[in-house]
C-alpha atoms as a PDB file:
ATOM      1  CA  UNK A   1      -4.105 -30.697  16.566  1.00  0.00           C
ATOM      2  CA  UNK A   2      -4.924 -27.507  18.685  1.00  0.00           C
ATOM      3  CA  UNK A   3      -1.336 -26.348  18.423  1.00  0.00           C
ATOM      4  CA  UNK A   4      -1.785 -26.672  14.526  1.00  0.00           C
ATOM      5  CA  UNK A   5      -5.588 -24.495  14.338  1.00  0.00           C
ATOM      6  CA  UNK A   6      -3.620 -21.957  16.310  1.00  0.00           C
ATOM      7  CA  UNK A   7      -0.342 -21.330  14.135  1.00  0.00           C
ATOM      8  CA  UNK A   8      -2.991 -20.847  11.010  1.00  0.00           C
ATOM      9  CA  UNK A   9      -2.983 -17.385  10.755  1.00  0.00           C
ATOM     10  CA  UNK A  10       0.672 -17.093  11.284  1.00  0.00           C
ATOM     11  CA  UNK A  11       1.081 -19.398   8.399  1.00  0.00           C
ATOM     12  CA  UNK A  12      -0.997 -17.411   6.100  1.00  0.00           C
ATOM     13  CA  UNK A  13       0.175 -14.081   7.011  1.00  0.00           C
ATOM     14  CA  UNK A  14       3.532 -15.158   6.069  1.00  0.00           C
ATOM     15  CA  UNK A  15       2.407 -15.055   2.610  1.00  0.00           C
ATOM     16  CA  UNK A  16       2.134 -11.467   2.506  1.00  0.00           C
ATOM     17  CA  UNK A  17       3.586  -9.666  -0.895  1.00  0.00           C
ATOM     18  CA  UNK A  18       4.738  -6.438  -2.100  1.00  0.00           C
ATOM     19  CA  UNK A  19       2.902  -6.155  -5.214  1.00  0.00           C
ATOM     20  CA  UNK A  20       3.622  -6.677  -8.694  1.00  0.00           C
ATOM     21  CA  UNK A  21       6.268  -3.305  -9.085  1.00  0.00           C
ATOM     22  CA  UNK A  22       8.215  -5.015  -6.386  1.00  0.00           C
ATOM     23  CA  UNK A  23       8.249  -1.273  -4.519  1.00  0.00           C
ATOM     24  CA  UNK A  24       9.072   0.821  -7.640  1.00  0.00           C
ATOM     25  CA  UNK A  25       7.076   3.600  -8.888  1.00  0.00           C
ATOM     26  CA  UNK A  26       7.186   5.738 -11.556  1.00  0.00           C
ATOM     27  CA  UNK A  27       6.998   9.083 -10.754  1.00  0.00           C
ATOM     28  CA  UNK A  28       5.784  11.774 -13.645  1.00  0.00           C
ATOM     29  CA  UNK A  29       4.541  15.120 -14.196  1.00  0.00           C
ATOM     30  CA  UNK A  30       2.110  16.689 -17.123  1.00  0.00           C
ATOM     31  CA  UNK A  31       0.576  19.715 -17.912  1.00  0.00           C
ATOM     32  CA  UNK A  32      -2.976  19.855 -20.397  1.00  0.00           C
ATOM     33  CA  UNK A  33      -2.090  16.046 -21.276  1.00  0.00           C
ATOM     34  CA  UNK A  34       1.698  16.300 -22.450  1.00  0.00           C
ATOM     35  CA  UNK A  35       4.174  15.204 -20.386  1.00  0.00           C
ATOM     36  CA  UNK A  36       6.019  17.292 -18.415  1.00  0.00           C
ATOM     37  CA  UNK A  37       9.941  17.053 -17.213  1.00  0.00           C
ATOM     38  CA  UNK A  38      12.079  18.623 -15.073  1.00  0.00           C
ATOM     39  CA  UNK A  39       9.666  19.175 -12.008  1.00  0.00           C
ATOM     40  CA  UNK A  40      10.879  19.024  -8.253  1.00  0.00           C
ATOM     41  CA  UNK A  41       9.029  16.157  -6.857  1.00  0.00           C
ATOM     42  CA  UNK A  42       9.213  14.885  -2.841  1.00  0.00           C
ATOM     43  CA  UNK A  43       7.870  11.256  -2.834  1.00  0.00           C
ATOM     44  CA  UNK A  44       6.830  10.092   0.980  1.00  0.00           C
ATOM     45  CA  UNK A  45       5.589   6.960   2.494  1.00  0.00           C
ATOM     46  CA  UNK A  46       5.295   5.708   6.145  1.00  0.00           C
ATOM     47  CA  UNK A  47       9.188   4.285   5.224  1.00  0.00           C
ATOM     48  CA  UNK A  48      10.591   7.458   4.161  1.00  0.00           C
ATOM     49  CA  UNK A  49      11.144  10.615   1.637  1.00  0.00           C
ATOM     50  CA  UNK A  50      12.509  10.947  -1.810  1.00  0.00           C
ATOM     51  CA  UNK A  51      13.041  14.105  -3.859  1.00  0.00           C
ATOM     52  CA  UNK A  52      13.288  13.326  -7.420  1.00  0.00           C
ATOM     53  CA  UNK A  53      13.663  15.375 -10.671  1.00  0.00           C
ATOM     54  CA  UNK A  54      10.799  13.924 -13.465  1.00  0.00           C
ATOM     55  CA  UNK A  55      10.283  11.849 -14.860  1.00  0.00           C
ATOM     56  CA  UNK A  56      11.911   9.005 -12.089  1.00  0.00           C
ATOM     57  CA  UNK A  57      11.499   5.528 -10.783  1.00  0.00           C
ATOM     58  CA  UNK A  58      11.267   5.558  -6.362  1.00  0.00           C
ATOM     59  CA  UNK A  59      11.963   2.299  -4.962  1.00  0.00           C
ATOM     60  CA  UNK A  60       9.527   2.687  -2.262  1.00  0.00           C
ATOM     61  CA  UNK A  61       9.338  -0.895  -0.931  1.00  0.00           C
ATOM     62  CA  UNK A  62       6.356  -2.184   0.649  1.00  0.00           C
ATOM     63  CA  UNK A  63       3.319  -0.439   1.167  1.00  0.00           C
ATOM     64  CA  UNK A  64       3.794   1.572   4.495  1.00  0.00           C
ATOM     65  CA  UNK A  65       1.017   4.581   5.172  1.00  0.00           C
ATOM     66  CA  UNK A  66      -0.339   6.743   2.358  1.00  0.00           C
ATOM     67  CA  UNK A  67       1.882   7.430  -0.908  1.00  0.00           C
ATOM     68  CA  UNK A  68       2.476  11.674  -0.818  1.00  0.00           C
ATOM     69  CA  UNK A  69       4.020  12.668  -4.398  1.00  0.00           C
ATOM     70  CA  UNK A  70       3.922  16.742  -4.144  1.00  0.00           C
ATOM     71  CA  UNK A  71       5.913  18.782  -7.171  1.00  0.00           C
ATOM     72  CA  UNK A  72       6.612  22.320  -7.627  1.00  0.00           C
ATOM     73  CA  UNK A  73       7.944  23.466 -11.251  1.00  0.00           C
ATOM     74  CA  UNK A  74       8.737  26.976 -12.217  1.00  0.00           C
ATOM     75  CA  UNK A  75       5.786  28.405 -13.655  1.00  0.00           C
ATOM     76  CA  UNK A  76       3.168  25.763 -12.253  1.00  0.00           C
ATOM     77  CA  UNK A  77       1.663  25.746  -9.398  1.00  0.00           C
ATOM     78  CA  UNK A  78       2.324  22.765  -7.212  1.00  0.00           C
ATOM     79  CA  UNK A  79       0.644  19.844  -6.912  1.00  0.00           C
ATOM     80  CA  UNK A  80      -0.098  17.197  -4.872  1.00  0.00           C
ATOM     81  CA  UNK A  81      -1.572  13.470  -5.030  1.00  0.00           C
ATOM     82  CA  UNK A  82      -2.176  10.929  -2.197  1.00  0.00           C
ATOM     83  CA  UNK A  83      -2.689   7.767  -2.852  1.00  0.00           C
ATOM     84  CA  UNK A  84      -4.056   5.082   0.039  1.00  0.00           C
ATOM     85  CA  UNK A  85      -2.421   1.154  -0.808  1.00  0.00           C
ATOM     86  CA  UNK A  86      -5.093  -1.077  -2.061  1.00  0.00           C
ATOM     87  CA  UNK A  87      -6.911  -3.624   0.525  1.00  0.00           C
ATOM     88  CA  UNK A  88      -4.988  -2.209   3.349  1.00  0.00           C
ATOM     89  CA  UNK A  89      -6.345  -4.122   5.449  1.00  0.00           C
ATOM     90  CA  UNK A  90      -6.004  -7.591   3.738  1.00  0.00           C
ATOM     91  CA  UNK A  91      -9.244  -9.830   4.494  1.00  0.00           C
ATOM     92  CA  UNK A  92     -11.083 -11.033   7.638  1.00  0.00           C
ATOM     93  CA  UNK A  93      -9.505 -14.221   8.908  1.00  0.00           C
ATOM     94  CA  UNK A  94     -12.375 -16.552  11.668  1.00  0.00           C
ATOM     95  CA  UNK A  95     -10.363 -18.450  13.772  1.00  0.00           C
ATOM     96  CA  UNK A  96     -13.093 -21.172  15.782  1.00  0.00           C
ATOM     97  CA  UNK A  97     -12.511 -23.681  18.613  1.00  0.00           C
ATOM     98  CA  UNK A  98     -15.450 -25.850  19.781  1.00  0.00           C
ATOM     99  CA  UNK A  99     -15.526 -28.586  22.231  1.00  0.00           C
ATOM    100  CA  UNK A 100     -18.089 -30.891  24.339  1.00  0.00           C
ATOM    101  CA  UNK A 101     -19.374 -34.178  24.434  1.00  0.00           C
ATOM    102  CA  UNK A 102     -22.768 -36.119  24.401  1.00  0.00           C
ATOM    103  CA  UNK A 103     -25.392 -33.788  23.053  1.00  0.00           C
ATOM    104  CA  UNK A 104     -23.641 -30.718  24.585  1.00  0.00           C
ATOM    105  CA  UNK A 105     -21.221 -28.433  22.622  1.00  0.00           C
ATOM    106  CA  UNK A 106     -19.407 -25.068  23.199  1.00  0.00           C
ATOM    107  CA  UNK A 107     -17.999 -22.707  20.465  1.00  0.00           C
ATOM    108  CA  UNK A 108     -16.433 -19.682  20.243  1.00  0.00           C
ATOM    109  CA  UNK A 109     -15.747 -17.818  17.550  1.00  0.00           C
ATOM    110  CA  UNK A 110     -13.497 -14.844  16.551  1.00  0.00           C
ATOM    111  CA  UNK A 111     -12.779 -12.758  13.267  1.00  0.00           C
ATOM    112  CA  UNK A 112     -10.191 -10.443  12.632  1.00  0.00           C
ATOM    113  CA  UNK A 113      -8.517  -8.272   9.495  1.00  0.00           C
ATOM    114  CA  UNK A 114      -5.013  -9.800   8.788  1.00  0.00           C
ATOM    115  CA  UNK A 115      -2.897  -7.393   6.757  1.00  0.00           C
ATOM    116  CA  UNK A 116      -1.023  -9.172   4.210  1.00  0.00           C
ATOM    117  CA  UNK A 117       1.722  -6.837   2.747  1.00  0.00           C
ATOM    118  CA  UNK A 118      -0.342  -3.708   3.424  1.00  0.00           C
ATOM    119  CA  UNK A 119      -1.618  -3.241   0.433  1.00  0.00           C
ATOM    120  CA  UNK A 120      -0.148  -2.151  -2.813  1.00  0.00           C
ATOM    121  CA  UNK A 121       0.886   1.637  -4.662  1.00  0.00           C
ATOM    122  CA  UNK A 122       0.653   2.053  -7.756  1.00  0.00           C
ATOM    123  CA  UNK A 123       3.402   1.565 -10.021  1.00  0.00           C
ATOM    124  CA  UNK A 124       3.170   4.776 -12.108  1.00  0.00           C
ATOM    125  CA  UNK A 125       1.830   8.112 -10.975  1.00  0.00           C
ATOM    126  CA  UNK A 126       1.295  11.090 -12.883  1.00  0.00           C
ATOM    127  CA  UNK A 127       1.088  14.314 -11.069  1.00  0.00           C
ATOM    128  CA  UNK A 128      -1.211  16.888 -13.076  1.00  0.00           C
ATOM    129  CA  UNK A 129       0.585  20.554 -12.826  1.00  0.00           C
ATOM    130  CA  UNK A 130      -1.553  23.620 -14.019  1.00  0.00           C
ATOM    131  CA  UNK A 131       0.556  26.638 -15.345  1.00  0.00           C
ATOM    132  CA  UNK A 132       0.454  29.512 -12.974  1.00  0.00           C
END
């Protein structure tokens, strides 16, 4: 039975997800509310860098360190958004073990975040560009 209390959190975390874009992220550019195409865009997580001409889909996979999308467009200056995953962190797991007999008992207990999947991105971002 202690064996089982113990593999718990392993068990749980196992159940960890990308998020509902699977990874993939729209990546877009406007200027004074129309959309804009054709801007140079680098696209960096934790996992790795993209350049991509808007508007394109990244297949980012899971959520690794802040999202960077910075673009640069002739005749705009360039732009940048971070985004931070959602719940990074996941939720706080308490793991207890008591023990004693009679009218005596002993407990300890511990609590710790367990990331499940990191978080999420989201699955479109538009990158605001203001002409020069």
């Amino acid at each position: 039975m202690r064996h089982l209390i113990l593999l718990l959190p392993l068990a749980i975390a196992a159940c960890a997800t990308t998020g509902s874009s699977d990874g993939v992220i729209a990546i877009e550019t406007a200027s004074r509310g129309q959309a804009l195409a054709g801007a140079n865009c680098a696209v960096s997580t934790g996992a790795g860098n993209w350049n991509v001409i808007t508007p394109a889909s990244v297949n980012v996979g899971s959520a690794s360190g802040d999202l960077r999308v910075l673009c640069n467009k002739d005749g705009f200056r360039t732009s940048e958004i971070v985004f931070r995953p959602s719940n990074p962190y996941g939720s706080s797991m308490g793991v207890g073990v008591g023990g004693g007999g009679s009218h005596v008992g002993v407990g300890v207990g511990l609590s710790f975040p367990v990331r499940f999947g990191g978080g999420t991105y989201p699955s479109r971002v538009t990158v605001d560009m203001n002409p020069q």
